[in-house]
C-alpha atoms as a PDB file:
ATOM      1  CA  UNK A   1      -7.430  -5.714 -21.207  1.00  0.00           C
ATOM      2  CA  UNK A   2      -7.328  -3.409 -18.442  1.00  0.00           C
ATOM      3  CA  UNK A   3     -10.644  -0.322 -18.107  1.00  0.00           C
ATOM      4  CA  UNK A   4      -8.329   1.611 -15.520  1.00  0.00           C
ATOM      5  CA  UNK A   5      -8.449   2.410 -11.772  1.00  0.00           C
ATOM      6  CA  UNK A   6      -9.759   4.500  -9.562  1.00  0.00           C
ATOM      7  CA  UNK A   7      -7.401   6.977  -7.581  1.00  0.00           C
ATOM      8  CA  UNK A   8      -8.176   8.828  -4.136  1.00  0.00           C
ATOM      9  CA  UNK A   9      -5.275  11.393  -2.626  1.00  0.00           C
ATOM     10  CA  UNK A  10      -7.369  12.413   0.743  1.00  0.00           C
ATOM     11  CA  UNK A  11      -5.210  15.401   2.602  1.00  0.00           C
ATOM     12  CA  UNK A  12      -1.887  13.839   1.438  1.00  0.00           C
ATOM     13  CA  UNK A  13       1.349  15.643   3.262  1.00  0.00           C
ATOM     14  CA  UNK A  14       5.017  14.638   1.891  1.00  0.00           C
ATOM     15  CA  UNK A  15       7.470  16.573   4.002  1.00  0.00           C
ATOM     16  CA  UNK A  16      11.664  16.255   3.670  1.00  0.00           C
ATOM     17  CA  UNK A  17      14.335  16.423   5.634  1.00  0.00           C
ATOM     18  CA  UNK A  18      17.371  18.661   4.161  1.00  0.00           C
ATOM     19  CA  UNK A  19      19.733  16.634   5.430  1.00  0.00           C
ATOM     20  CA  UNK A  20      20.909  14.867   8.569  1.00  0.00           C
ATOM     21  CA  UNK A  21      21.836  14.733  12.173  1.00  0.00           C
ATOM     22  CA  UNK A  22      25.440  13.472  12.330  1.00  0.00           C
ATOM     23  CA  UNK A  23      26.149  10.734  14.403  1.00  0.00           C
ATOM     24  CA  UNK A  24      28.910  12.832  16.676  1.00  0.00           C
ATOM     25  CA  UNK A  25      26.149  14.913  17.504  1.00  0.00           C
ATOM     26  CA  UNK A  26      23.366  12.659  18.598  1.00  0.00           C
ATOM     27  CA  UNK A  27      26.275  10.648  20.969  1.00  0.00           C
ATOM     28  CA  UNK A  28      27.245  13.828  22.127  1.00  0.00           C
ATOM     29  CA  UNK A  29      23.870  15.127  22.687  1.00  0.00           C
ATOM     30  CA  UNK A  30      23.652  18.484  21.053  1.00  0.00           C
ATOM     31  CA  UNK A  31      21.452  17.865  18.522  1.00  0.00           C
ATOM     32  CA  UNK A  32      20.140  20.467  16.183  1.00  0.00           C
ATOM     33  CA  UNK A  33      16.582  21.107  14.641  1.00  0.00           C
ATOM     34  CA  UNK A  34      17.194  19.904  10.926  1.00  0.00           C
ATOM     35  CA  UNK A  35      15.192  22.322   8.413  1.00  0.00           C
ATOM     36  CA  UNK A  36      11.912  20.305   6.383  1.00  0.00           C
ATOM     37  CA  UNK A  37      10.376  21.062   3.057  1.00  0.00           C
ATOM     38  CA  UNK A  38       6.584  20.674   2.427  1.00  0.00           C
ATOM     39  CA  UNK A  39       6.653  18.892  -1.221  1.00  0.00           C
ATOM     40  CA  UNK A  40       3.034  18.465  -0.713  1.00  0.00           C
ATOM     41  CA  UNK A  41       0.502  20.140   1.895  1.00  0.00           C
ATOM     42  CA  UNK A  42      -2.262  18.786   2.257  1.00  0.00           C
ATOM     43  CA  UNK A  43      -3.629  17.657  -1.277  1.00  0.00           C
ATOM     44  CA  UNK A  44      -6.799  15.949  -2.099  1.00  0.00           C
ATOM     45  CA  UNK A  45      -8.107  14.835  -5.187  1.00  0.00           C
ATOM     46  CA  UNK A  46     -10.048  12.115  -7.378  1.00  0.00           C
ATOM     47  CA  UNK A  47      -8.859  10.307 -10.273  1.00  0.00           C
ATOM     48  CA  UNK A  48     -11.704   8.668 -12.085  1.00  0.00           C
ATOM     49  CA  UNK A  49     -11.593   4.660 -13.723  1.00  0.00           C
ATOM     50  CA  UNK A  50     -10.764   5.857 -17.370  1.00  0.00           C
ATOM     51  CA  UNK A  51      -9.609   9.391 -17.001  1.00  0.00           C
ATOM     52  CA  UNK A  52      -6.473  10.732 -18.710  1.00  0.00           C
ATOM     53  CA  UNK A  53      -5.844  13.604 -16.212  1.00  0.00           C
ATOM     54  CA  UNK A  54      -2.757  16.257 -16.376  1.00  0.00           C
ATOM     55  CA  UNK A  55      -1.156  18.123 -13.398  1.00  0.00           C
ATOM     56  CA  UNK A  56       0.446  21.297 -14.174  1.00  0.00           C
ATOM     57  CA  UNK A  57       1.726  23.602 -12.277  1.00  0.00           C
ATOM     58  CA  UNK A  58       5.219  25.492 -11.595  1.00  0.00           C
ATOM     59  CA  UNK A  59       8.736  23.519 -10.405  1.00  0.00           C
ATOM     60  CA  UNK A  60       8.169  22.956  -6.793  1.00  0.00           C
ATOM     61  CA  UNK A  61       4.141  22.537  -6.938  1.00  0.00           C
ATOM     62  CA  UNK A  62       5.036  18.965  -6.158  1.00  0.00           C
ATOM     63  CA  UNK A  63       3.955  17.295  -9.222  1.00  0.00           C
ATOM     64  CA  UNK A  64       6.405  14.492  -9.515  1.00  0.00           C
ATOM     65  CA  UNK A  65       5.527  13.940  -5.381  1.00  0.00           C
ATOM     66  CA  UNK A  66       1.592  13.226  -6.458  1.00  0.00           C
ATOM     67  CA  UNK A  67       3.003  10.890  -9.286  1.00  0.00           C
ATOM     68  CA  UNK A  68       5.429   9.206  -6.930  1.00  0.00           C
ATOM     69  CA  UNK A  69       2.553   8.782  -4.073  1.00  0.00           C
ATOM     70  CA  UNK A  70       0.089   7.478  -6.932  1.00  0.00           C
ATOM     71  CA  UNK A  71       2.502   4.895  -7.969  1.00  0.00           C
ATOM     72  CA  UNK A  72       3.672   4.033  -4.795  1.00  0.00           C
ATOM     73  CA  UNK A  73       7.209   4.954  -5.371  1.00  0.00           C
ATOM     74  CA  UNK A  74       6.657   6.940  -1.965  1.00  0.00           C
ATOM     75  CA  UNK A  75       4.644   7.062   0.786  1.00  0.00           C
ATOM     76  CA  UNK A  76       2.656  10.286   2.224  1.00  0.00           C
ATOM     77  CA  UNK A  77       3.936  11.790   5.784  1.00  0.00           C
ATOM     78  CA  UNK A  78       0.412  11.991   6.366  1.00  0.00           C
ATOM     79  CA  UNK A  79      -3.065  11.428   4.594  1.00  0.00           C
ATOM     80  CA  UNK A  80      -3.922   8.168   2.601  1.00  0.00           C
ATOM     81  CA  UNK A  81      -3.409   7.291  -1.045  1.00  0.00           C
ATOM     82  CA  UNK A  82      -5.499   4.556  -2.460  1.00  0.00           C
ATOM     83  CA  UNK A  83      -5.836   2.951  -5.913  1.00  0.00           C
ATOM     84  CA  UNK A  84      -8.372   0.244  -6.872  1.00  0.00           C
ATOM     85  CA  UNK A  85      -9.892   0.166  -2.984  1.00  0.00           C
ATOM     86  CA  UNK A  86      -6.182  -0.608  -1.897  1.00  0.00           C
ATOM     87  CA  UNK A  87      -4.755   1.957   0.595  1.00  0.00           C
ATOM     88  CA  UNK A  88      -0.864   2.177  -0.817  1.00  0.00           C
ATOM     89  CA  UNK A  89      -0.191   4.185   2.413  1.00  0.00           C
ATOM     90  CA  UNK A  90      -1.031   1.100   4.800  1.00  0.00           C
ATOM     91  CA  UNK A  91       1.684  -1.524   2.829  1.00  0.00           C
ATOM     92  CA  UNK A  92       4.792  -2.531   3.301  1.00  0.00           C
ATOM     93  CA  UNK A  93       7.581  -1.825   0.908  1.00  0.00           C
ATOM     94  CA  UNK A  94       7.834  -4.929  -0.642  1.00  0.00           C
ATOM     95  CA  UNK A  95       4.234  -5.352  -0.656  1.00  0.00           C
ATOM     96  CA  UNK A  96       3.843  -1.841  -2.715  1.00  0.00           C
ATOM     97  CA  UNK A  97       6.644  -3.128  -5.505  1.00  0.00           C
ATOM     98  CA  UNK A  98       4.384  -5.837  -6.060  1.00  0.00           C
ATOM     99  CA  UNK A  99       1.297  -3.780  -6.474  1.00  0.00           C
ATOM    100  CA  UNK A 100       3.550  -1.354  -9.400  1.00  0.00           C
ATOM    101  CA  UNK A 101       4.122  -4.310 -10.878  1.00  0.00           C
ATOM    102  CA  UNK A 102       0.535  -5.879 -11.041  1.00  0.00           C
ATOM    103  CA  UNK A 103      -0.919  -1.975 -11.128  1.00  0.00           C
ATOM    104  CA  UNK A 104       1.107   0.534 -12.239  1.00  0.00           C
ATOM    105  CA  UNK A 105       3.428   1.579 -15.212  1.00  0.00           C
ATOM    106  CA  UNK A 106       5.764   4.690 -14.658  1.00  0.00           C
ATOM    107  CA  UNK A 107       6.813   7.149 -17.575  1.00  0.00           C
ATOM    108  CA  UNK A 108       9.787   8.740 -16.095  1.00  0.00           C
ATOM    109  CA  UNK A 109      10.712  11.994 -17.913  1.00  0.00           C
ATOM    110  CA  UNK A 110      14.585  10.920 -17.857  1.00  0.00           C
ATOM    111  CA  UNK A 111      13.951   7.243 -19.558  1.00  0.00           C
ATOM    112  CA  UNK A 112      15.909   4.929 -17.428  1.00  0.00           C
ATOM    113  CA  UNK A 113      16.474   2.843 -19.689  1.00  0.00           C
ATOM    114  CA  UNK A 114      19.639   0.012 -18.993  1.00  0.00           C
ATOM    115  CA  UNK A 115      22.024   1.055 -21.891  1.00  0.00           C
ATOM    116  CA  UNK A 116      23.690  -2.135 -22.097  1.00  0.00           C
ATOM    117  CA  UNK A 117      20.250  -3.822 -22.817  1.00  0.00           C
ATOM    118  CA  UNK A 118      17.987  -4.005 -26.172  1.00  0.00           C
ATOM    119  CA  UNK A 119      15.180  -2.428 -26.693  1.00  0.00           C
ATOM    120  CA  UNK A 120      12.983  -5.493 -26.201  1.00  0.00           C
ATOM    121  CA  UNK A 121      14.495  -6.232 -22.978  1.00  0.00           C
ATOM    122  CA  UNK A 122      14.418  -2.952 -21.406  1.00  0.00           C
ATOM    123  CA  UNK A 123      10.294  -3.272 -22.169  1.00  0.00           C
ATOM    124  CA  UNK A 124      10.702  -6.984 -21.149  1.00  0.00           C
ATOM    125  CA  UNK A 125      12.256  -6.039 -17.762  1.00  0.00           C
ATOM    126  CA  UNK A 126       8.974  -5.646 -15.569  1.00  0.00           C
ATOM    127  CA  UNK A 127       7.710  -9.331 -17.173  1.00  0.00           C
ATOM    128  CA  UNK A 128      11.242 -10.621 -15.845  1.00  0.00           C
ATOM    129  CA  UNK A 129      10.459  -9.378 -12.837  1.00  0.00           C
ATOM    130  CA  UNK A 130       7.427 -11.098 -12.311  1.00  0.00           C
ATOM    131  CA  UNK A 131       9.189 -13.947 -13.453  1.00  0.00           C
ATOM    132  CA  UNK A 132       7.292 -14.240 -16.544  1.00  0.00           C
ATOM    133  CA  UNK A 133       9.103 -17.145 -19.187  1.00  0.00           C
ATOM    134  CA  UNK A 134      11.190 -15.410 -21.822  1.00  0.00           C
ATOM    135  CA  UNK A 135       8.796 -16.416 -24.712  1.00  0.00           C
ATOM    136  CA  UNK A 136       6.474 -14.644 -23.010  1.00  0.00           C
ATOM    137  CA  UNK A 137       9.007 -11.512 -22.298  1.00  0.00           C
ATOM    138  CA  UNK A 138       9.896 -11.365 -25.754  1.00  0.00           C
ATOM    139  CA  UNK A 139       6.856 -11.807 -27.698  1.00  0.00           C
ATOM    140  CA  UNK A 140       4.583  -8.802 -25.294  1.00  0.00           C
ATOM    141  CA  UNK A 141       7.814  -6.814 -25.948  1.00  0.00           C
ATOM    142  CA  UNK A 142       7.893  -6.697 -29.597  1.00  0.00           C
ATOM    143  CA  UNK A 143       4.640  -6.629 -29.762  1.00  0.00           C
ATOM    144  CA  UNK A 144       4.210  -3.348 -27.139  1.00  0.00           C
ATOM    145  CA  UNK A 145       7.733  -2.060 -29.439  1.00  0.00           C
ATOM    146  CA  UNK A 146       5.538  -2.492 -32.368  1.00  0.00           C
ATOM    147  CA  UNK A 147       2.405  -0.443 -31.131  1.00  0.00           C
ATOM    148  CA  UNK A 148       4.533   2.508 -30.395  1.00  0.00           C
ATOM    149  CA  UNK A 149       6.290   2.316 -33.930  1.00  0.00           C
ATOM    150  CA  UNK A 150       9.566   0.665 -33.223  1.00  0.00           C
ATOM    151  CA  UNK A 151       8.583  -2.767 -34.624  1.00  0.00           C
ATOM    152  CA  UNK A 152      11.945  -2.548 -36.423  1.00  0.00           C
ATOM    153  CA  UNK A 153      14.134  -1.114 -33.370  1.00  0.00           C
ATOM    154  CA  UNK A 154      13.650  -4.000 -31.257  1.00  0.00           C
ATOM    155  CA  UNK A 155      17.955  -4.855 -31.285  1.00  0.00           C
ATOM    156  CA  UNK A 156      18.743  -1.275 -30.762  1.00  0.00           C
ATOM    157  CA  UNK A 157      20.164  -0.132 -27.399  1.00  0.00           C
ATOM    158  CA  UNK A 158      19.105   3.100 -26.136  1.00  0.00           C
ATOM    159  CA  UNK A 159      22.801   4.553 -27.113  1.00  0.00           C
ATOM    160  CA  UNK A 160      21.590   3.495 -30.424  1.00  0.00           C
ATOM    161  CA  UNK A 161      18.137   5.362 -30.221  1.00  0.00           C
ATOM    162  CA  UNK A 162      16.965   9.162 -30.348  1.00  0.00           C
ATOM    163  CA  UNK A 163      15.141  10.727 -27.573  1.00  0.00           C
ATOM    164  CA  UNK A 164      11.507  10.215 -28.733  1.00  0.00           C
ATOM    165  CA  UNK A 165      12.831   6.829 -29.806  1.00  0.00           C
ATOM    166  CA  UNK A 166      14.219   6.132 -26.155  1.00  0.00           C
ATOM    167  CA  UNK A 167      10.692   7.992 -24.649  1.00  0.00           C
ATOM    168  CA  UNK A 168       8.507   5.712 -26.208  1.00  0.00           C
ATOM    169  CA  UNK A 169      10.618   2.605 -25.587  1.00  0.00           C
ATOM    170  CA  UNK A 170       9.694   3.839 -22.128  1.00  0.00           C
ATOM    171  CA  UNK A 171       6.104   4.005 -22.664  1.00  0.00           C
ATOM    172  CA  UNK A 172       6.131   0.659 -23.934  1.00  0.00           C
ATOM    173  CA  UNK A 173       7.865  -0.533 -20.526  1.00  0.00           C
ATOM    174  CA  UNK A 174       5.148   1.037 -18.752  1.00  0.00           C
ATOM    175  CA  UNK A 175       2.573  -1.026 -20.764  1.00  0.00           C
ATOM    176  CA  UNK A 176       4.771  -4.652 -20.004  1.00  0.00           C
ATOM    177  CA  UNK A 177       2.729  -6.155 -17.390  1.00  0.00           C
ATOM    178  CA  UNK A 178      -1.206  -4.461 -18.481  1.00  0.00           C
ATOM    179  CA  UNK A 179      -1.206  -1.854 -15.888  1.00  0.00           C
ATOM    180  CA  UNK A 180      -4.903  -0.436 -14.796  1.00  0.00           C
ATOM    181  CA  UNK A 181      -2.725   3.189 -13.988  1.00  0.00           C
ATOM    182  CA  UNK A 182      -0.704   5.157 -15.792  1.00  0.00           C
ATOM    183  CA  UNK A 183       1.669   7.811 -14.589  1.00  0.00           C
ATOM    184  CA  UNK A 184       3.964   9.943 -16.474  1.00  0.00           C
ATOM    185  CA  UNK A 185       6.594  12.663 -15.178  1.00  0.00           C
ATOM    186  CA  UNK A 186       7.439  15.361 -17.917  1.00  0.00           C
ATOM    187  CA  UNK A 187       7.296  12.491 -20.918  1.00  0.00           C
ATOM    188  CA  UNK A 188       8.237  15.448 -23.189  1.00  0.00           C
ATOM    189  CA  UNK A 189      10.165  17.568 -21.159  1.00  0.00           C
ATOM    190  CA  UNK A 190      13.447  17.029 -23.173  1.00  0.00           C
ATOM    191  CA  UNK A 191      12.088  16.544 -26.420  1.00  0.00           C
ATOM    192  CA  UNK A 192      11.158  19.047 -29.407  1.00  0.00           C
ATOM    193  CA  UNK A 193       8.013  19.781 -30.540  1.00  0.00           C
ATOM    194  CA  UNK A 194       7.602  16.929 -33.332  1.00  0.00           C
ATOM    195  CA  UNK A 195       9.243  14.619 -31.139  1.00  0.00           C
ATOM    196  CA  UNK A 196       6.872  15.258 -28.731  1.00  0.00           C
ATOM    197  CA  UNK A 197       4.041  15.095 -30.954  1.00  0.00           C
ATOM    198  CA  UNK A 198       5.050  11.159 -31.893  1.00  0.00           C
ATOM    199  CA  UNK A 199       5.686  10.074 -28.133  1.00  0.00           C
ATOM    200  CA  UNK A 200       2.171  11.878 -27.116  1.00  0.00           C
ATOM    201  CA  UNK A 201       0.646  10.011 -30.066  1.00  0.00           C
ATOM    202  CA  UNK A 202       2.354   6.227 -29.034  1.00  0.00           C
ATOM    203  CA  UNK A 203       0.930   7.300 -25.193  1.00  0.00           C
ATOM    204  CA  UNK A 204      -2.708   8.221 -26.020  1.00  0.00           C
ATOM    205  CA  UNK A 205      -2.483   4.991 -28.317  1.00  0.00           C
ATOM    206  CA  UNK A 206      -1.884   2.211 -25.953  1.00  0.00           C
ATOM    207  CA  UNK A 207      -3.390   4.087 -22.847  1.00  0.00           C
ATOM    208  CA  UNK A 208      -6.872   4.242 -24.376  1.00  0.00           C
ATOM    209  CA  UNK A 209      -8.503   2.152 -21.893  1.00  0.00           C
ATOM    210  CA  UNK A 210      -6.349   2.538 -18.860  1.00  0.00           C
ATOM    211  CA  UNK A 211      -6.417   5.604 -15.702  1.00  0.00           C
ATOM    212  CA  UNK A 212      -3.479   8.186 -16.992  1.00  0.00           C
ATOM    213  CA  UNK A 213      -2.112  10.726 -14.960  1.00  0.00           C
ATOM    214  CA  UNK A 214       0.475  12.693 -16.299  1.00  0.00           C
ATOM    215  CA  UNK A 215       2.485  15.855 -14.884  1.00  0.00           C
ATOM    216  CA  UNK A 216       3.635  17.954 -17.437  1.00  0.00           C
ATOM    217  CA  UNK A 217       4.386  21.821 -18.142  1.00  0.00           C
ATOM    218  CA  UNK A 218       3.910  21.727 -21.903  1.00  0.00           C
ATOM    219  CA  UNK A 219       0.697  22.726 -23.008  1.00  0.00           C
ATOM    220  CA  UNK A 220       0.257  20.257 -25.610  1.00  0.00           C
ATOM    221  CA  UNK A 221      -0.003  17.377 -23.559  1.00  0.00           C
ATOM    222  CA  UNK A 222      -2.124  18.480 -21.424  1.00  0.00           C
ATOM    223  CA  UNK A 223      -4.450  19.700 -24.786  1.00  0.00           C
ATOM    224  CA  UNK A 224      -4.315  15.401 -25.100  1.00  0.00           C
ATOM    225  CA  UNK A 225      -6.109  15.022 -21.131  1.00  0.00           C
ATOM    226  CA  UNK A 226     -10.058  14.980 -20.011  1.00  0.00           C
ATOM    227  CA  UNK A 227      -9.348  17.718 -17.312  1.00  0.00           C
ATOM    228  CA  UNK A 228      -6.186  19.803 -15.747  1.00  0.00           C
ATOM    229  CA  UNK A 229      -5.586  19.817 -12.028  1.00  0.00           C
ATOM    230  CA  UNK A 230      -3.492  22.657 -11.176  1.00  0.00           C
ATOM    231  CA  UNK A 231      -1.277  22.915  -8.153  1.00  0.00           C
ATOM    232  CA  UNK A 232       0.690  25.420  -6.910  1.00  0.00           C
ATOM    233  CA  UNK A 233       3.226  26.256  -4.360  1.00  0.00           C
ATOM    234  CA  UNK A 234       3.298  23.227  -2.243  1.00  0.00           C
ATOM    235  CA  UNK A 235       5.037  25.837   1.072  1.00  0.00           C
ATOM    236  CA  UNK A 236       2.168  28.484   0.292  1.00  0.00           C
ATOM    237  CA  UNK A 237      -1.336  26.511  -0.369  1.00  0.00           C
ATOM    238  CA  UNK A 238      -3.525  23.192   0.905  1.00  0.00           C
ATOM    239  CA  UNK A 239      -5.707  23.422  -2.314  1.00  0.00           C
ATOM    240  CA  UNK A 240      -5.681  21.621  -5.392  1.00  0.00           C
ATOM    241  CA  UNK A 241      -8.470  23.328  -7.387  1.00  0.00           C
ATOM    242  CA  UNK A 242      -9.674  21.046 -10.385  1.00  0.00           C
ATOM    243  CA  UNK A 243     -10.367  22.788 -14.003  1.00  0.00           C
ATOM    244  CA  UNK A 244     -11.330  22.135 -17.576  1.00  0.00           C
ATOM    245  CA  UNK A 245      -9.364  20.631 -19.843  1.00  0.00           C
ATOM    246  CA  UNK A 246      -6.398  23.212 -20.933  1.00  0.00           C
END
């Protein structure tokens, strides 16, 4: 069982392009400066093994840009991201997939779950990918399903499901392959309160022993973290002052 990792952000930049040059242009030379966004400016901070930390901050802080740097969904502009001692920043794309799926389980706030699959096998998917044999895909599955309280939903599809159902059927996803790091994008963001309540309950549950980092504007989940960073506007501040727990 997995005590968590360590994550580093040092001075991490993430700009974007809005939009591109077309390829008229660049044959007939009159090319045109193409605008950027700054989704993060120069953030740096320190996740420690163990530590079930929350960002909050408003839309366009560049929350979901941290969580896609720590997982290696993205890579910086500038500035280094490491996890574990392993600079995420310095591999290769198909070098980074295979850390996720030896390091990291993602939470998306949208699910993302295959409709045309069970429950099981949407949580079995990472395990198939890692080309793990189907008794072992189905038996970590149900028993991941059965830890977030769907022991008895395993057949559903998500169709089938409600949307704390279909959140926590994520969360057990995240868990497939014993990830050290946790990250999780608005895991409430479309559900009410209750619902919220269960899916924040299933996540502290099978997380206890793992790094979680979570981005989140409701209040109660970050009440469930050790400490709050708080960003803001990622076009008018560098800083990413660390607080208390909310």
């Amino acid at each position: 069982m997995s005590s968590g990792a360590e994550v580093t952000c040092s001075e991490v930049h993430r700009t974007y392009q809005m939009g591109r040059q077309s390829r008229l242009r660049r044959l007939l030379g009159r090319e045109r400066s193409v605008p950027e966004v700054n989704a993060i400016d120069g953030v740096s901070i320190e996740v420690g093994r163990g530590e079930f930390v929350g960002l909050a901050g408003p839309s366009g802080s560049g929350k979901t840009t941290l969580l896609h740097l720590i997982a290696g969904l993205e890579t910086p502009t500038a500035g280094t991201v490491t996890v574990d001692g392993v600079r995420l920043d310095e591999l290769s794309s198909r070098e980074r997939t295979r850390f996720r799926l030896d390091t990291v389980g993602v939470v998306f706030q949208r699910f993302h779950l295959l409709g045309s699959l069970s429950a099981r096998a949407n949580v079995a998917l990472p395990l198939l990918e890692r080309g793990e044999p189907k008794a072992r895909r189905r038996e970590r599955a149900a028993n991941l399903l059965e830890q977030v309280g769907l022991g008895d939903r395993l057949a559903h599809r998500p169709g089938q499901l409600s949307g704390g159902e279909r959140q926590r059927v994520a969360v057990a996803r995240a868990l497939a392959t014993d990830p050290s790091l946790v990250v999780a994008d608005e895991p409430t963001g479309e559900l009410d309160s209750e619902t919220a309540d269960r899916v924040l309950d299933a996540l502290a549950a099978v997380t206890a022993d793992r790094t979680v980092v979570l981005a989140s504007h409701d209040d109660r989940a970050l009440d469930r973290t050790d400490r709050v960073i708080e960003l803001t506007d990622a076009e008018r501040t560098r800083a990413v002052p660390t607080t208390d727990a909310v």
